[in-house]
Protein backbone atom coordinates (compact mmCIF):
# COMPACT_ATOMS: atom_id res chain seq x y z
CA UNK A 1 0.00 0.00 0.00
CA UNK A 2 1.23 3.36 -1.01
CA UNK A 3 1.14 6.20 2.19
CA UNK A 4 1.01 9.91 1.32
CA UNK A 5 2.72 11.39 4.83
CA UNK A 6 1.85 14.84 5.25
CA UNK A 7 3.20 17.95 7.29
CA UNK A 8 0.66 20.45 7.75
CA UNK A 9 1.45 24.08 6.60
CA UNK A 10 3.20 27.04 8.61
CA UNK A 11 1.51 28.71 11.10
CA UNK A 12 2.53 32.18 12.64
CA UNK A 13 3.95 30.34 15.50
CA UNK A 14 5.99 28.00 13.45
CA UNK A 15 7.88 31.13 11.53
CA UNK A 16 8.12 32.42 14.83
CA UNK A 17 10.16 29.27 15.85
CA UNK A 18 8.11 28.69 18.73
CA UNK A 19 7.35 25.11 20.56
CA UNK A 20 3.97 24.55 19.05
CA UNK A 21 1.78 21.53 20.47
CA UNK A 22 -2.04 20.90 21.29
CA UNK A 23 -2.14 25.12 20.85
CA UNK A 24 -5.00 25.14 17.96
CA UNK A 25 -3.16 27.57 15.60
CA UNK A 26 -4.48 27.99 12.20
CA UNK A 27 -2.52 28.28 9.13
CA UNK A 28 -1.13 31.48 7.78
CA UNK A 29 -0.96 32.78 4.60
CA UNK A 30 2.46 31.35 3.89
CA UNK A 31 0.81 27.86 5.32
CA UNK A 32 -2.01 28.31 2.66
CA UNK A 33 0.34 28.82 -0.06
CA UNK A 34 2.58 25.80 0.72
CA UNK A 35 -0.48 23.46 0.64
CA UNK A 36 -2.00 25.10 -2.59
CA UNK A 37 1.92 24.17 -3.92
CA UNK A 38 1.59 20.79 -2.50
CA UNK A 39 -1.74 20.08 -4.26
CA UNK A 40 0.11 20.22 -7.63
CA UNK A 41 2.50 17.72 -6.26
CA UNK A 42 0.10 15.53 -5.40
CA UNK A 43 -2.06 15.51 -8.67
CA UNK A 44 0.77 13.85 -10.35
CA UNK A 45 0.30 11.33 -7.86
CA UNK A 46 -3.37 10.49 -8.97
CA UNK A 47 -3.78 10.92 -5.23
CA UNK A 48 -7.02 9.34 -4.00
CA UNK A 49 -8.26 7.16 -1.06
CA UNK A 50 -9.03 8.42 2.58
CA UNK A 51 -7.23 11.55 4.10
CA UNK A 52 -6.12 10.86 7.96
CA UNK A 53 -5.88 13.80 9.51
CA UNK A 54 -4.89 15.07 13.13
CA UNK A 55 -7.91 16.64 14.89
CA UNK A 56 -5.95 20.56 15.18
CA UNK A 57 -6.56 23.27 13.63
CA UNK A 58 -3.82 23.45 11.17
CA UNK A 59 -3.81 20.22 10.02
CA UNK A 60 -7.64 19.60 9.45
CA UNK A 61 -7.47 22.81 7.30
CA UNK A 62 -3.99 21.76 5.47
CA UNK A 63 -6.34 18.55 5.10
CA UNK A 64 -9.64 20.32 3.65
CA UNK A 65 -7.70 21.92 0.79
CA UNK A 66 -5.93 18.46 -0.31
CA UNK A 67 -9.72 16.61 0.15
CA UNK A 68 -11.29 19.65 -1.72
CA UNK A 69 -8.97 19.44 -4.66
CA UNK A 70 -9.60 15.55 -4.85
CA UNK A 71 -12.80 14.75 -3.13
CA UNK A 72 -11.58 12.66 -0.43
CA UNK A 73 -13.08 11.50 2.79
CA UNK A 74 -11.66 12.96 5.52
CA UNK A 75 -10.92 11.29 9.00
CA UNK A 76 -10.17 12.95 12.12
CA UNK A 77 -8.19 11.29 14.59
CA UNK A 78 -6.47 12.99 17.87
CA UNK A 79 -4.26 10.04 18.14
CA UNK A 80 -2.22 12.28 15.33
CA UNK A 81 -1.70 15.12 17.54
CA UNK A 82 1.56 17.13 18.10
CA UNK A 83 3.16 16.00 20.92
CA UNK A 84 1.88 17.90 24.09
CA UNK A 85 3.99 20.52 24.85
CA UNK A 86 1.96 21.91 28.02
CA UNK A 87 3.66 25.23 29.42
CA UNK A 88 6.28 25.52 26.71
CA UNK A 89 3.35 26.03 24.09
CA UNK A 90 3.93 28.78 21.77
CA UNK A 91 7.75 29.69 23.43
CA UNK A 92 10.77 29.92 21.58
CA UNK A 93 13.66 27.15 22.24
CA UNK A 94 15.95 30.59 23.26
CA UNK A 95 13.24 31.47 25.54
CA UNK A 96 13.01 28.50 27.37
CA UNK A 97 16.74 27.96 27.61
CA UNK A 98 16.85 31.50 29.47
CA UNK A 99 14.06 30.26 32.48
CA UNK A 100 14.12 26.76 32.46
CA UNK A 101 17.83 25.32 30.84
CA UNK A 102 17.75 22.52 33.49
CA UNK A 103 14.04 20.83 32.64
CA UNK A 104 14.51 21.56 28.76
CA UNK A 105 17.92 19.71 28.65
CA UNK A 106 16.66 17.14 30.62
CA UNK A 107 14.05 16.46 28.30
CA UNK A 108 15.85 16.96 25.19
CA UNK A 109 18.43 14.43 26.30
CA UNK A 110 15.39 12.08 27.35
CA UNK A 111 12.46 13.11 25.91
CA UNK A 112 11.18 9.01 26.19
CA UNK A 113 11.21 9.60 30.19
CA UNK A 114 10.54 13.15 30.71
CA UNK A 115 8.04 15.73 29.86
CA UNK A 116 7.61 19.63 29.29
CA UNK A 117 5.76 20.72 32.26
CA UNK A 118 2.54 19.30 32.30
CA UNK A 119 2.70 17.87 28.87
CA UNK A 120 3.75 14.60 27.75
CA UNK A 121 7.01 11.95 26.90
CA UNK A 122 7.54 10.89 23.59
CA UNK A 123 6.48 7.51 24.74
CA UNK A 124 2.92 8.80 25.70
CA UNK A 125 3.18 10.41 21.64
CA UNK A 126 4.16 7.11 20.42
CA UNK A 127 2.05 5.18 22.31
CA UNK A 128 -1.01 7.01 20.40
CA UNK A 129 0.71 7.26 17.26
CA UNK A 130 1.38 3.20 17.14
CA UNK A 131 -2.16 2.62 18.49
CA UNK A 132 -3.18 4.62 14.98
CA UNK A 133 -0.90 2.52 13.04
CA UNK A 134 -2.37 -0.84 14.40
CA UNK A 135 -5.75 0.68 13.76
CA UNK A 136 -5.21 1.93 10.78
CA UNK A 137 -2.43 0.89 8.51
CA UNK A 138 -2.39 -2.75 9.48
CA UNK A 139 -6.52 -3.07 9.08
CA UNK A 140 -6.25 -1.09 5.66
CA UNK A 141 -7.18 -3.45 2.66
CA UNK A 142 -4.48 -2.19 0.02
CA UNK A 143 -5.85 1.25 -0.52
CA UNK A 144 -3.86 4.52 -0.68
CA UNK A 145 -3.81 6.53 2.71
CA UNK A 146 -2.93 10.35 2.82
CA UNK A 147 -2.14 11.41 6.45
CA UNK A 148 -1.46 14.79 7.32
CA UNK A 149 -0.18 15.64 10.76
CA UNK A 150 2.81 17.12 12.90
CA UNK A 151 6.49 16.93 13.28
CA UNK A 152 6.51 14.60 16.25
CA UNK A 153 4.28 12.03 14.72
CA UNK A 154 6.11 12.26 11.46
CA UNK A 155 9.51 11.80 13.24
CA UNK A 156 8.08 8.69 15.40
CA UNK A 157 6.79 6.87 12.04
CA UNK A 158 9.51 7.59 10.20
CA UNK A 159 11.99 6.00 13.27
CA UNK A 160 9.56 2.95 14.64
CA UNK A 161 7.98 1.58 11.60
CA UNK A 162 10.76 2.55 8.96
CA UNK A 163 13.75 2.18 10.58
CA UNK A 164 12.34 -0.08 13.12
CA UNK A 165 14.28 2.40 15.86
CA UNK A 166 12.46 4.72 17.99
CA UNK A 167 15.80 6.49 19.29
CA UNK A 168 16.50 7.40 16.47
CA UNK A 169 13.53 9.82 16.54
CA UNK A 170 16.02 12.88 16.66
CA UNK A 171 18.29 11.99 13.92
CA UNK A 172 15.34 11.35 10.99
CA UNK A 173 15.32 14.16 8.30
CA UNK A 174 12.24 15.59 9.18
CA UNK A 175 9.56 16.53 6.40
CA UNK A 176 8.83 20.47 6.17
CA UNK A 177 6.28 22.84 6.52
CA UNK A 178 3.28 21.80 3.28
CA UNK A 179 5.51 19.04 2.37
CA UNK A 180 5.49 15.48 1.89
CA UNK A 181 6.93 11.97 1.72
CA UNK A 182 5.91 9.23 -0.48
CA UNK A 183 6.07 5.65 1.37
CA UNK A 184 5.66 2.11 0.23
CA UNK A 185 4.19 -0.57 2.81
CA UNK A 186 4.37 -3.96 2.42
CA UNK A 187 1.57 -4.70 5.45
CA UNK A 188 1.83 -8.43 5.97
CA UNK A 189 6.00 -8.35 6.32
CA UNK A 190 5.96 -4.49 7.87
CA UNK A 191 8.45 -3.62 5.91
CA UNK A 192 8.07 0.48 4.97
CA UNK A 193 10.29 2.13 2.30
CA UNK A 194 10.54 5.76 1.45
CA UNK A 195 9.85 6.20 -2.59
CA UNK A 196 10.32 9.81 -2.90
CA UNK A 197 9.02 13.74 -1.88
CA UNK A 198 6.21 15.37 -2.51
């Protein structure tokens, strides 16, 4: 089965370099222009199939434009969220590094067992994100699947079910802002193979 993996648009917070979890920022105009790019992209795909999306703001509506351009059904699942960044929502690394060095390097340098004040680990995030996969992916029948979501989940996919690794989740060349990753899934072996960019 082919996956279409999906990173929502820019939002102001985004070009602002700011921490940016369950905050429900919408896209800007930059955002809106990078998905209208990555439509293009995607109609030499002959995209079609269902549209996973994370339930925030700037994904759904990275998500309506794709479904709108190729009438696709649109799902909605929370699962795909951001991770949780709690009180570092919407504050720049710098920032952070100024008040609170201590808890942000510990969680950079183990972000599996600690959190950002009352938000979550990366193994809460990958807990949901894998319960998705199982749900999803491993139930689909052969069809295509477009997902759109958010850095975090991207990185954990891309490090547990294609290179098998989860600590690798820093090191994976993330996907940018309204772009996209094309990725080939052989279900019944779970073996996952990148075929190229959108």
């Amino acid at each position: 089965m082919r996956i279409l993996l999906i990173r929502h648009g820019q939002t102001d917070e985004n070009k602002q370099k700011c921490y940016l979890g369950h905050f429900d920022s919408p896209l800007n105009n930059t955002g809106r222009q990078q998905v209208e790019g990555l439509v293009k992209g995607l109609e030499e795909l002959e995209t079609r199939g269902v549209c996973y999306s994370s339930d925030l703001l700037r994904s759904v509506e990275t998500s309506q434009i794709i479904c709108n351009a190729f009438s696709l059904e649109l799902k909605v699942y929370p699962d795909l969220r951001e991770l949780h960044f709690g009180d570092w929502d919407c504050h720049t690394y710098d920032e952070l590094n100024e008040k609170h060095s201590y808890s942000l390097n510990q969680w950079i340098s183990n972000p599996f067992l600690y959190s950002p004040p009352n938000g979550e680990t990366l193994a809460e995030l990958g807990s949901r994100v894998d319960r998705w996969v199982k749900q999803i992916i491993f139930s689909n029948s052969g069809e295509d699947c477009l997902v759109v979501s958010h850095g975090g989940p991207i990185r954990w996919i891309l490090s547990k079910w294609l290179l098998h690794d989860e600590e690798q989740f820093w090191n994976v060349e993330n996907i940018r802002h309204g772009e996209g990753l094309i990725l080939d899934v052989d279900v019944a072996r779970n073996i996952w193979k990148v075929k190229g960019n959108i």
